[in-house]
ModelCIF file with pLDDT and N, C-alpha, C, O atoms, coordinates in Angstrom:
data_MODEL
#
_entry.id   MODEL 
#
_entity.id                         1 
_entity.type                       polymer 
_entity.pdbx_number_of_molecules   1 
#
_entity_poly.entity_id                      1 
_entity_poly.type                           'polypeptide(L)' 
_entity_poly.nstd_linkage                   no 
_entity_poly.nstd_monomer                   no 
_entity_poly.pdbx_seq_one_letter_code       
;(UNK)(UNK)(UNK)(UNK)(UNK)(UNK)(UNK)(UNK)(UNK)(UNK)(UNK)(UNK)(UNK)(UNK)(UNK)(UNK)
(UNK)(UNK)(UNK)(UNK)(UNK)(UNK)(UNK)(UNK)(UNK)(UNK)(UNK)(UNK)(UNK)(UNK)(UNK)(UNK)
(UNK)(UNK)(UNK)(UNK)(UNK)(UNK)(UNK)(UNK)(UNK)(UNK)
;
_entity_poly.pdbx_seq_one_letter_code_can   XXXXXXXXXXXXXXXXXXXXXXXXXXXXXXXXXXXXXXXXXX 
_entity_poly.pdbx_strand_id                 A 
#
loop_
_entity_poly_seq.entity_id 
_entity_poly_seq.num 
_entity_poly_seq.mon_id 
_entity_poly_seq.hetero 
1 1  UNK n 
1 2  UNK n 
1 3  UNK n 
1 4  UNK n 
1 5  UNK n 
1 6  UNK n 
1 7  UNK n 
1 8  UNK n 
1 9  UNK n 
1 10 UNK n 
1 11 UNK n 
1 12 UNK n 
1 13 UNK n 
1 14 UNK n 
1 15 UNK n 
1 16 UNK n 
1 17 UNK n 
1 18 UNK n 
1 19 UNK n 
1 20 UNK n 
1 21 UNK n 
1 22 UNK n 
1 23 UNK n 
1 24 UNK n 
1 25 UNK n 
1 26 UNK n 
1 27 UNK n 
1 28 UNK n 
1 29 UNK n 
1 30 UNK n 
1 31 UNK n 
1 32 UNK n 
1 33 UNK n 
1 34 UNK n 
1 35 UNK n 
1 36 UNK n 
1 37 UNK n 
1 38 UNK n 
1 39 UNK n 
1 40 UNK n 
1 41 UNK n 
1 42 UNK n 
#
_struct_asym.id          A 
_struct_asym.entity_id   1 
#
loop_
_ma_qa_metric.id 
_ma_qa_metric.mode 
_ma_qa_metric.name 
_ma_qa_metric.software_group_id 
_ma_qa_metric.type 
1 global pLDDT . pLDDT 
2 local  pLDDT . pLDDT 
#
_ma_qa_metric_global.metric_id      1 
_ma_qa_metric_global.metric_value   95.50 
_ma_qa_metric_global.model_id       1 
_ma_qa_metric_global.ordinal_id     1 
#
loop_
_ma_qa_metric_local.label_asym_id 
_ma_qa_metric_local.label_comp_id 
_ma_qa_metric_local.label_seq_id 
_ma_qa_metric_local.metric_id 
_ma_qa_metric_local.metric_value 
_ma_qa_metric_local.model_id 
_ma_qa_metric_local.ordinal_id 
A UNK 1  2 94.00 1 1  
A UNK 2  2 91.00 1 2  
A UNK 3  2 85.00 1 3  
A UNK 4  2 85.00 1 4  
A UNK 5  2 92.00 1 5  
A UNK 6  2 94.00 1 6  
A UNK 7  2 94.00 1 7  
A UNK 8  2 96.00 1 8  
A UNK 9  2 97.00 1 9  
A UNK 10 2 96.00 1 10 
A UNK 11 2 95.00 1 11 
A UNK 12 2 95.00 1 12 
A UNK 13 2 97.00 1 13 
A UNK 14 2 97.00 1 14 
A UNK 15 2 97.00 1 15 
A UNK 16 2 97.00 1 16 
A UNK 17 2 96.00 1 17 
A UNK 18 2 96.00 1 18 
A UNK 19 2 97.00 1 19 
A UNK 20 2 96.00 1 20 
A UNK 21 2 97.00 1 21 
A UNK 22 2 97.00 1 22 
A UNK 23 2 96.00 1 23 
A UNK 24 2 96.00 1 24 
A UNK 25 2 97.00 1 25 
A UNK 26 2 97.00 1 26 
A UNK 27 2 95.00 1 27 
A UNK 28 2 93.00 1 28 
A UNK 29 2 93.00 1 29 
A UNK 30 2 95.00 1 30 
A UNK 31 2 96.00 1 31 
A UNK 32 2 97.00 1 32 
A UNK 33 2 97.00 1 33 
A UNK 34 2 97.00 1 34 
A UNK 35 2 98.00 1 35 
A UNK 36 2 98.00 1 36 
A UNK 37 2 98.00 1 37 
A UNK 38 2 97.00 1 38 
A UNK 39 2 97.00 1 39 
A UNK 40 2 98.00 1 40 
A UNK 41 2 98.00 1 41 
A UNK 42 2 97.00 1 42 
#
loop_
_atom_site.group_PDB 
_atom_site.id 
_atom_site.type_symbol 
_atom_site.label_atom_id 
_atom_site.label_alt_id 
_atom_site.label_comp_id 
_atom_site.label_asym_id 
_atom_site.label_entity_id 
_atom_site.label_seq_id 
_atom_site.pdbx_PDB_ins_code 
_atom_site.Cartn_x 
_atom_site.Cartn_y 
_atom_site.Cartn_z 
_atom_site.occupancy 
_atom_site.B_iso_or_equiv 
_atom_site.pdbx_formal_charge 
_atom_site.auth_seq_id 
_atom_site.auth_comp_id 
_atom_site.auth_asym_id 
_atom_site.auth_atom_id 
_atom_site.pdbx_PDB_model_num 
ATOM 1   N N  . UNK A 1 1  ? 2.686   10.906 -5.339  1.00 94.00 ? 1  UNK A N  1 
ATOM 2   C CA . UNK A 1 1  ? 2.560   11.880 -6.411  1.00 94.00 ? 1  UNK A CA 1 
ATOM 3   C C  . UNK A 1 1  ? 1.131   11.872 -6.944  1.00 94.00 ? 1  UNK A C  1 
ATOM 4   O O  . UNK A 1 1  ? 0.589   10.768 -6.996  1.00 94.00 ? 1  UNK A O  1 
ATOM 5   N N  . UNK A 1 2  ? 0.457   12.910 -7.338  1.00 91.00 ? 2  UNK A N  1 
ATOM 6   C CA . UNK A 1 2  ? -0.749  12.935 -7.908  1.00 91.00 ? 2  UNK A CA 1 
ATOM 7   C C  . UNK A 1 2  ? -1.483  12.844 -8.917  1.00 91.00 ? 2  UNK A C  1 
ATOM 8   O O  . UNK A 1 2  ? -2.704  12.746 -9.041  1.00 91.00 ? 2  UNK A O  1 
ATOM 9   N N  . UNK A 1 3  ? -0.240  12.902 -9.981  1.00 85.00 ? 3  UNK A N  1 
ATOM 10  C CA . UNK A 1 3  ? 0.102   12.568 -11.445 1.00 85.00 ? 3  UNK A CA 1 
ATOM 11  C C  . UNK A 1 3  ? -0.858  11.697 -11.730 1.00 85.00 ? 3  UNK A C  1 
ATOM 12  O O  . UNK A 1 3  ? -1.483  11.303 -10.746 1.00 85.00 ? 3  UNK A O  1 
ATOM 13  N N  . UNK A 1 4  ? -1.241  11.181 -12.976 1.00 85.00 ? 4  UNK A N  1 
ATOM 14  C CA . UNK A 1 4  ? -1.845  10.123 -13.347 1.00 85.00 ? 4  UNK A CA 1 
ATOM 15  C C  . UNK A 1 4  ? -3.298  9.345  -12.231 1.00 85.00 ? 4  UNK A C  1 
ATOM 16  O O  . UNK A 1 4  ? -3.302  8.237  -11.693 1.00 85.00 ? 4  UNK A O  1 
ATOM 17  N N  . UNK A 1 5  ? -4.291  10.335 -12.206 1.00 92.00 ? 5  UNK A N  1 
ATOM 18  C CA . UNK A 1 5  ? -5.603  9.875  -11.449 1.00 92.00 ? 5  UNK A CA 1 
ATOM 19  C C  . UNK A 1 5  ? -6.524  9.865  -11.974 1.00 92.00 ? 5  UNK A C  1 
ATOM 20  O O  . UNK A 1 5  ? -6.740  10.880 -12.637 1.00 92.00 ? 5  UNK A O  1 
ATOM 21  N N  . UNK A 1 6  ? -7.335  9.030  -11.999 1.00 94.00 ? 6  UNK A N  1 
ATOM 22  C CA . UNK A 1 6  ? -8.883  9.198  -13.024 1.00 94.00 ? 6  UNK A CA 1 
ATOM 23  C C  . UNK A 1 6  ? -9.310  10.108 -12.219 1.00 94.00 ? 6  UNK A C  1 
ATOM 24  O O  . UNK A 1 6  ? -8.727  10.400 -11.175 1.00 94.00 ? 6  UNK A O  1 
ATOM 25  N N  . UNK A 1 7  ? -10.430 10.677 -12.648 1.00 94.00 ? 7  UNK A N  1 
ATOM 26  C CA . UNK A 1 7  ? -11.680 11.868 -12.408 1.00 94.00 ? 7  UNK A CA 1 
ATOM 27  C C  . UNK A 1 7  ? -13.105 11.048 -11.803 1.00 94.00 ? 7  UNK A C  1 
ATOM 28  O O  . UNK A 1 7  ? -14.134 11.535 -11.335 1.00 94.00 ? 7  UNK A O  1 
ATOM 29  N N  . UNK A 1 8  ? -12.790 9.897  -11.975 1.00 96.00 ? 8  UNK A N  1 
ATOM 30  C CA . UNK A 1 8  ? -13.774 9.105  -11.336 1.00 96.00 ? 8  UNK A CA 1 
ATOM 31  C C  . UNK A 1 8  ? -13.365 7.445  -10.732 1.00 96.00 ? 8  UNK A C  1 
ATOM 32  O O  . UNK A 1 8  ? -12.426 6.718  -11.057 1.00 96.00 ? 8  UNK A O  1 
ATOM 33  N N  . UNK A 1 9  ? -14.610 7.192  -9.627  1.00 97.00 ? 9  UNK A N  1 
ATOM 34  C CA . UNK A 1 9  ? -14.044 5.720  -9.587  1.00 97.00 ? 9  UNK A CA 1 
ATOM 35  C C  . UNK A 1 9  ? -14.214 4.821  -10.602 1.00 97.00 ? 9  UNK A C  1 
ATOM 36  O O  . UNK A 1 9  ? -15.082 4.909  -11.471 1.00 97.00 ? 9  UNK A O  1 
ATOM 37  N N  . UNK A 1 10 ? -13.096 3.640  -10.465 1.00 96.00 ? 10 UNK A N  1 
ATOM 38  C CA . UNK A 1 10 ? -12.400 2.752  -11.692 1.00 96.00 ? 10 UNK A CA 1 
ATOM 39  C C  . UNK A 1 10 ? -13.669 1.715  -11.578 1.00 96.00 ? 10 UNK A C  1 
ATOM 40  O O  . UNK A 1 10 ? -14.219 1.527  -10.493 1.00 96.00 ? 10 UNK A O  1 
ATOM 41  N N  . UNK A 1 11 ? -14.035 1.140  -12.628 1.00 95.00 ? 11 UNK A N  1 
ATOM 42  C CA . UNK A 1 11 ? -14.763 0.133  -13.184 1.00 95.00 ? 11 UNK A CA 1 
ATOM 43  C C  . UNK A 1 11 ? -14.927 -0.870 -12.211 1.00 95.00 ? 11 UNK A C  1 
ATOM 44  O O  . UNK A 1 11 ? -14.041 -1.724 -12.194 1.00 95.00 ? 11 UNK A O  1 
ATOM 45  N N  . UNK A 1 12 ? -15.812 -0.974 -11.425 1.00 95.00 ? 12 UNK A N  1 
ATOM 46  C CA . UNK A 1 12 ? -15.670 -1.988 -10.383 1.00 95.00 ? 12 UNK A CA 1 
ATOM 47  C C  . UNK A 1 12 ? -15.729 -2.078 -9.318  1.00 95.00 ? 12 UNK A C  1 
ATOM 48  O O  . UNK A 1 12 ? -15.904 -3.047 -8.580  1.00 95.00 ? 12 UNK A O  1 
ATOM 49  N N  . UNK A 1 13 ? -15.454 -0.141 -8.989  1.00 97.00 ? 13 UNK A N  1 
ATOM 50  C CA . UNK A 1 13 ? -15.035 0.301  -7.548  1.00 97.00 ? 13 UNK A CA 1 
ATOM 51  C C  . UNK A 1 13 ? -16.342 1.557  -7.378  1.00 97.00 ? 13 UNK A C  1 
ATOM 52  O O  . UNK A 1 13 ? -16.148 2.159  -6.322  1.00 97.00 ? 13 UNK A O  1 
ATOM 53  N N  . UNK A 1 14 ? -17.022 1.849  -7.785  1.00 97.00 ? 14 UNK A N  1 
ATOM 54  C CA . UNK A 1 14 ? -18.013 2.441  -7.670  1.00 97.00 ? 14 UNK A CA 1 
ATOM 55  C C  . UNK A 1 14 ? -18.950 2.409  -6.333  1.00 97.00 ? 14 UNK A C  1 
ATOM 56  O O  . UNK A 1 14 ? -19.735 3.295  -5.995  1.00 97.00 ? 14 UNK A O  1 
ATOM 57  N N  . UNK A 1 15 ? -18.728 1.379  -5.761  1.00 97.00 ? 15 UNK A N  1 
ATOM 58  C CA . UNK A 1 15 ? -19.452 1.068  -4.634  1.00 97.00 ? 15 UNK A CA 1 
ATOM 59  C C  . UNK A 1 15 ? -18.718 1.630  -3.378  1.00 97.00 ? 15 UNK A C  1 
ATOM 60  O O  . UNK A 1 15 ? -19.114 1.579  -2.213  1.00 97.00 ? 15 UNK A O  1 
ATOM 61  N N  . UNK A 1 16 ? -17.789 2.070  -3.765  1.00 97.00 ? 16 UNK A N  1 
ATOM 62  C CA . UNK A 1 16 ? -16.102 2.095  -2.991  1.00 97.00 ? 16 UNK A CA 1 
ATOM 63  C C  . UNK A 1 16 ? -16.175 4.114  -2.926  1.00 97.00 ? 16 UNK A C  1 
ATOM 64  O O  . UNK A 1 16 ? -15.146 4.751  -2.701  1.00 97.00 ? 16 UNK A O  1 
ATOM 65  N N  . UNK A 1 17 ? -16.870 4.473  -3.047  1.00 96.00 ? 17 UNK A N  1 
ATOM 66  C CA . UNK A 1 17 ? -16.763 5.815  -3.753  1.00 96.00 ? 17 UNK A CA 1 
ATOM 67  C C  . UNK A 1 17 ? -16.402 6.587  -2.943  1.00 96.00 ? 17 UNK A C  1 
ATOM 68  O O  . UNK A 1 17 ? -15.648 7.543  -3.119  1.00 96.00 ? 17 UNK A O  1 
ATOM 69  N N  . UNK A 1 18 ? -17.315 5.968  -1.198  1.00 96.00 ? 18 UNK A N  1 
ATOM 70  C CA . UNK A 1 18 ? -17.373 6.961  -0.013  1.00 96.00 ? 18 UNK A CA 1 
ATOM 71  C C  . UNK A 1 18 ? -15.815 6.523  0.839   1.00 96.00 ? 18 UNK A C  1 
ATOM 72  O O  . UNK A 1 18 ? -15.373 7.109  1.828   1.00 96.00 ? 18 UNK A O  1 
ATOM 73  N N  . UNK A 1 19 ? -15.256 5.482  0.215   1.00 97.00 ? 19 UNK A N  1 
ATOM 74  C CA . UNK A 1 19 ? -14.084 4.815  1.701   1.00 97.00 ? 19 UNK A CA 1 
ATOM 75  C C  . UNK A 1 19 ? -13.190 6.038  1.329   1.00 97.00 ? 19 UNK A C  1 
ATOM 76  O O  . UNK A 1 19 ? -13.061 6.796  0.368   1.00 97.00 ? 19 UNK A O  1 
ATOM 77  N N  . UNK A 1 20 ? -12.553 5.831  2.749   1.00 96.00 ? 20 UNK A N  1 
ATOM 78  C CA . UNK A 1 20 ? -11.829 6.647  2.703   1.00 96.00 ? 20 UNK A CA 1 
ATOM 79  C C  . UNK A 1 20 ? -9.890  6.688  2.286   1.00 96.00 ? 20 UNK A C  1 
ATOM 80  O O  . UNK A 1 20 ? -8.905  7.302  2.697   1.00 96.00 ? 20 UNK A O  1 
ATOM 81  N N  . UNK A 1 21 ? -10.220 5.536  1.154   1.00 97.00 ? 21 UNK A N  1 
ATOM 82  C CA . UNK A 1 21 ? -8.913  6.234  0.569   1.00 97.00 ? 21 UNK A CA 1 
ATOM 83  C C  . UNK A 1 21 ? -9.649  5.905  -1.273  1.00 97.00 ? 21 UNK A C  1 
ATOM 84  O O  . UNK A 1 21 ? -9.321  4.972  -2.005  1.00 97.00 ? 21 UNK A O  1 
ATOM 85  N N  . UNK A 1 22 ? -10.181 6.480  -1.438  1.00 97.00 ? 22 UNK A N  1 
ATOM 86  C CA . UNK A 1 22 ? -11.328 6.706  -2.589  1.00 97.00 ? 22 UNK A CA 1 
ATOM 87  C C  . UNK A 1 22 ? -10.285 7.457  -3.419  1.00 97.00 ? 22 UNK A C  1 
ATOM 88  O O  . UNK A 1 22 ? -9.796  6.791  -4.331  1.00 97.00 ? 22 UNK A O  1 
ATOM 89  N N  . UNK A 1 23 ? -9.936  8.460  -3.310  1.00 96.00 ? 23 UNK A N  1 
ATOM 90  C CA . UNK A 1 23 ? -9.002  8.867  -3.785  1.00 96.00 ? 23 UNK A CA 1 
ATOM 91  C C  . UNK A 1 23 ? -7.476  8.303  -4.731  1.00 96.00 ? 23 UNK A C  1 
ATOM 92  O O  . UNK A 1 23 ? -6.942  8.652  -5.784  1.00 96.00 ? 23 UNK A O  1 
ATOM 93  N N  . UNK A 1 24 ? -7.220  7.354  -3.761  1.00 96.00 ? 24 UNK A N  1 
ATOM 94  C CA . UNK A 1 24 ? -5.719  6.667  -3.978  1.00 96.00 ? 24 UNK A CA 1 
ATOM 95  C C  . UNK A 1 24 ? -6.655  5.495  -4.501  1.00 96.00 ? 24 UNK A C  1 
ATOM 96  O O  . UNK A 1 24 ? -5.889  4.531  -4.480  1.00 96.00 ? 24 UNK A O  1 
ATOM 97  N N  . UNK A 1 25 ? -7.658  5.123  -4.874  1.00 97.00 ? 25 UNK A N  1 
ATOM 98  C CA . UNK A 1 25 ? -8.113  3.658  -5.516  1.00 97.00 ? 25 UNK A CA 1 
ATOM 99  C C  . UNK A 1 25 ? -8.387  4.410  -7.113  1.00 97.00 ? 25 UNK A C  1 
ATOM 100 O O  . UNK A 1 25 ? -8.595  3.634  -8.045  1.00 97.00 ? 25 UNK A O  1 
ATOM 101 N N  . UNK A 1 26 ? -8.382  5.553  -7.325  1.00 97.00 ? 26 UNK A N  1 
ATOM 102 C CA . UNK A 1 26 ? -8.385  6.263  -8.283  1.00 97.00 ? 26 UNK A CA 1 
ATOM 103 C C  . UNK A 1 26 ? -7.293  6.302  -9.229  1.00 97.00 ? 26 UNK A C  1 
ATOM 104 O O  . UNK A 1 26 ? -7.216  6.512  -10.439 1.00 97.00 ? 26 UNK A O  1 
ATOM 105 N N  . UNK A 1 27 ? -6.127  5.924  -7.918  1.00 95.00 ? 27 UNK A N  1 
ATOM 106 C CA . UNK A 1 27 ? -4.738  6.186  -8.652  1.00 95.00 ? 27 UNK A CA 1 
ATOM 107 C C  . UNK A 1 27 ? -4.304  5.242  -10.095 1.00 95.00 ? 27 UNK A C  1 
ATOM 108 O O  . UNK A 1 27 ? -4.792  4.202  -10.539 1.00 95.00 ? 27 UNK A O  1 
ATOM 109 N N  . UNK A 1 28 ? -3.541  5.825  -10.425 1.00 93.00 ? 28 UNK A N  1 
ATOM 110 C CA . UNK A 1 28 ? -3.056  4.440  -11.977 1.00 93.00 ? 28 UNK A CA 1 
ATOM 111 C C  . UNK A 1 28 ? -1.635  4.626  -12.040 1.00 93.00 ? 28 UNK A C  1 
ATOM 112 O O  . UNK A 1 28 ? -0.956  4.479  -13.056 1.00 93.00 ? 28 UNK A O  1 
ATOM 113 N N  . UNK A 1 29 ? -1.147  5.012  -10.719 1.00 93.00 ? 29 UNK A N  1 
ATOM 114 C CA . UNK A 1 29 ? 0.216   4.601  -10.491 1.00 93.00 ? 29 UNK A CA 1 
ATOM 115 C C  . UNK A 1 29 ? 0.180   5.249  -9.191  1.00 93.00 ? 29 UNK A C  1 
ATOM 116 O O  . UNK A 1 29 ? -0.348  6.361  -9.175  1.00 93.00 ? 29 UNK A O  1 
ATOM 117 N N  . UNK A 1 30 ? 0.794   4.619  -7.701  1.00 95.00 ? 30 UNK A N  1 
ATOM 118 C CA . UNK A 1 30 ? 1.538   5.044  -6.543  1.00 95.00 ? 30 UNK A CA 1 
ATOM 119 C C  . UNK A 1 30 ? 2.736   5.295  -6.504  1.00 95.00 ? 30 UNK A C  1 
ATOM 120 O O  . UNK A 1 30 ? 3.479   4.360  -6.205  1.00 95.00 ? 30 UNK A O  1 
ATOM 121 N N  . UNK A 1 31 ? 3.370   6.712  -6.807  1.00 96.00 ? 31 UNK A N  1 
ATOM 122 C CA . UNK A 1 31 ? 4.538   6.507  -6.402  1.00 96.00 ? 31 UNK A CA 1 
ATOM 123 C C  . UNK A 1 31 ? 4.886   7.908  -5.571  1.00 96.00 ? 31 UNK A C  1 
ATOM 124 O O  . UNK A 1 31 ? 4.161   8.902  -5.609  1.00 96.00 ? 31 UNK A O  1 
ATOM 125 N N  . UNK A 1 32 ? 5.985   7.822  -4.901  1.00 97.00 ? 32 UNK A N  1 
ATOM 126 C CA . UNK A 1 32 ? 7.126   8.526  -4.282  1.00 97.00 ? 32 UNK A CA 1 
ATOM 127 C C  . UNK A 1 32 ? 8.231   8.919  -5.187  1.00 97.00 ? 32 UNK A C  1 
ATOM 128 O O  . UNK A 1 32 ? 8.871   8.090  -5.833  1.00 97.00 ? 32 UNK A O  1 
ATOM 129 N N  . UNK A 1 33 ? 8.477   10.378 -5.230  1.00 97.00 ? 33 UNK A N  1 
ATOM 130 C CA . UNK A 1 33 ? 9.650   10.978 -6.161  1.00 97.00 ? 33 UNK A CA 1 
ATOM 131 C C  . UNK A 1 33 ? 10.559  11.524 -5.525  1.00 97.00 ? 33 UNK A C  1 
ATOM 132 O O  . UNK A 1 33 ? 10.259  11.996 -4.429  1.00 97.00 ? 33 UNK A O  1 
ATOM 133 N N  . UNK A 1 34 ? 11.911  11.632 -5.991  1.00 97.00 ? 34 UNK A N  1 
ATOM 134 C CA . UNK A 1 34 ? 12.502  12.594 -5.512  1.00 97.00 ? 34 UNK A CA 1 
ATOM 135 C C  . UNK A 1 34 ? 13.709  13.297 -6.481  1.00 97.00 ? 34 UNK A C  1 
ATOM 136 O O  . UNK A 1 34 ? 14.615  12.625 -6.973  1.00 97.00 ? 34 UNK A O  1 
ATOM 137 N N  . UNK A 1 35 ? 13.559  14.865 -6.684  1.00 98.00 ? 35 UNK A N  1 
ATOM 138 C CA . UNK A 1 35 ? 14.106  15.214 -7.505  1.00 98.00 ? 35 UNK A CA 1 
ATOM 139 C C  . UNK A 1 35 ? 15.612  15.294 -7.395  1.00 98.00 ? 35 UNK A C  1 
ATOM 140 O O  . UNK A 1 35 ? 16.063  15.017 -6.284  1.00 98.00 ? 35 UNK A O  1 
ATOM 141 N N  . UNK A 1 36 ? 16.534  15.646 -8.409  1.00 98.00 ? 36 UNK A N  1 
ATOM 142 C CA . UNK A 1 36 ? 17.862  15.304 -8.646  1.00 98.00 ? 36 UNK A CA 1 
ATOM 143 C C  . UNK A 1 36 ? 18.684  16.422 -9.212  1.00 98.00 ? 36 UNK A C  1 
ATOM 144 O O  . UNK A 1 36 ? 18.418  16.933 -10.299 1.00 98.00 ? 36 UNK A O  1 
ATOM 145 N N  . UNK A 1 37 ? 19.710  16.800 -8.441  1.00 98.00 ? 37 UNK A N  1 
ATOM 146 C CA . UNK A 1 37 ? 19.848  18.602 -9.390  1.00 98.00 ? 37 UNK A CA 1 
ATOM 147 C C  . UNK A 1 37 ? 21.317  17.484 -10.297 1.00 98.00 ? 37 UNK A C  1 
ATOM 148 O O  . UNK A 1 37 ? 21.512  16.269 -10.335 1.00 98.00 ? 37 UNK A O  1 
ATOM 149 N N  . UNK A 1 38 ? 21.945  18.497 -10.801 1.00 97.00 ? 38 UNK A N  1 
ATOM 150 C CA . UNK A 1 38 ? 23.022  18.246 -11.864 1.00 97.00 ? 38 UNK A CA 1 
ATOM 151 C C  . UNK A 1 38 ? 24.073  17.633 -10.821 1.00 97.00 ? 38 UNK A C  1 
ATOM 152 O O  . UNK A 1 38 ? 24.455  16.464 -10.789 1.00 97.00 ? 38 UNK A O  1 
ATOM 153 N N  . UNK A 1 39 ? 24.501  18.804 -9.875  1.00 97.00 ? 39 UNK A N  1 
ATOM 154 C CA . UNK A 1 39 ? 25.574  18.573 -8.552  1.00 97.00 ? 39 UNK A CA 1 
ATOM 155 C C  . UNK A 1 39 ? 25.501  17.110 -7.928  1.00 97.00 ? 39 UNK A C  1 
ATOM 156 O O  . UNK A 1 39 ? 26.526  16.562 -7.523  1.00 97.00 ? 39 UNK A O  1 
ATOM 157 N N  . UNK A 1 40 ? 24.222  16.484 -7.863  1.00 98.00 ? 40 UNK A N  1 
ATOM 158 C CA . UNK A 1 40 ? 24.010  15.587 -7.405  1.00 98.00 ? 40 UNK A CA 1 
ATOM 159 C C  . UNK A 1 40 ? 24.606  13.868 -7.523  1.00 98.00 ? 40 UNK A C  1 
ATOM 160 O O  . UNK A 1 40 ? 25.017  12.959 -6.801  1.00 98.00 ? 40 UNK A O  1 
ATOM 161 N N  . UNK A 1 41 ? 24.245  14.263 -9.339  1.00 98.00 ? 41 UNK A N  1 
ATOM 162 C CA . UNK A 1 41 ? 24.894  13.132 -10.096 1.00 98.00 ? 41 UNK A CA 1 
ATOM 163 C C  . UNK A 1 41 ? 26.456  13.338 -10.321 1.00 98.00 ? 41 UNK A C  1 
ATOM 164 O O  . UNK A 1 41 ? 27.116  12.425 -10.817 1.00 98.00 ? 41 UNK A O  1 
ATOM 165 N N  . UNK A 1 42 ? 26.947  14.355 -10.012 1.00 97.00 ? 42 UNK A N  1 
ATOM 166 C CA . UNK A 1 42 ? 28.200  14.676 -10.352 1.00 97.00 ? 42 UNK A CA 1 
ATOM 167 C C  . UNK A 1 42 ? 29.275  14.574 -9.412  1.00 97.00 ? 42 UNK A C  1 
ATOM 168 O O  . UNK A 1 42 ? 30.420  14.875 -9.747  1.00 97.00 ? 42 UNK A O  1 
#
């Protein structure tokens, strides 16, 4: 999910800027979702 990402690299990781998961070291949570209708729980 993409939710919750800084706009820049994190304190520390600056040097890290070009790797290539630069992106996901950005993250401030990894997760996987999956949504749930009403029918589902029922």
């Amino acid at each position: 999910d993409d939710d919750q990402m800084l706009s820049s690299m994190p304190r520390g990781y600056a040097q890290h800027s070009a790797h290539r998961h630069a992106a996901h070291i950005r993250r401030k949570s990894l997760l996987i979702q999956q949504p749930l209708a009403e029918d589902d729980w029922i």
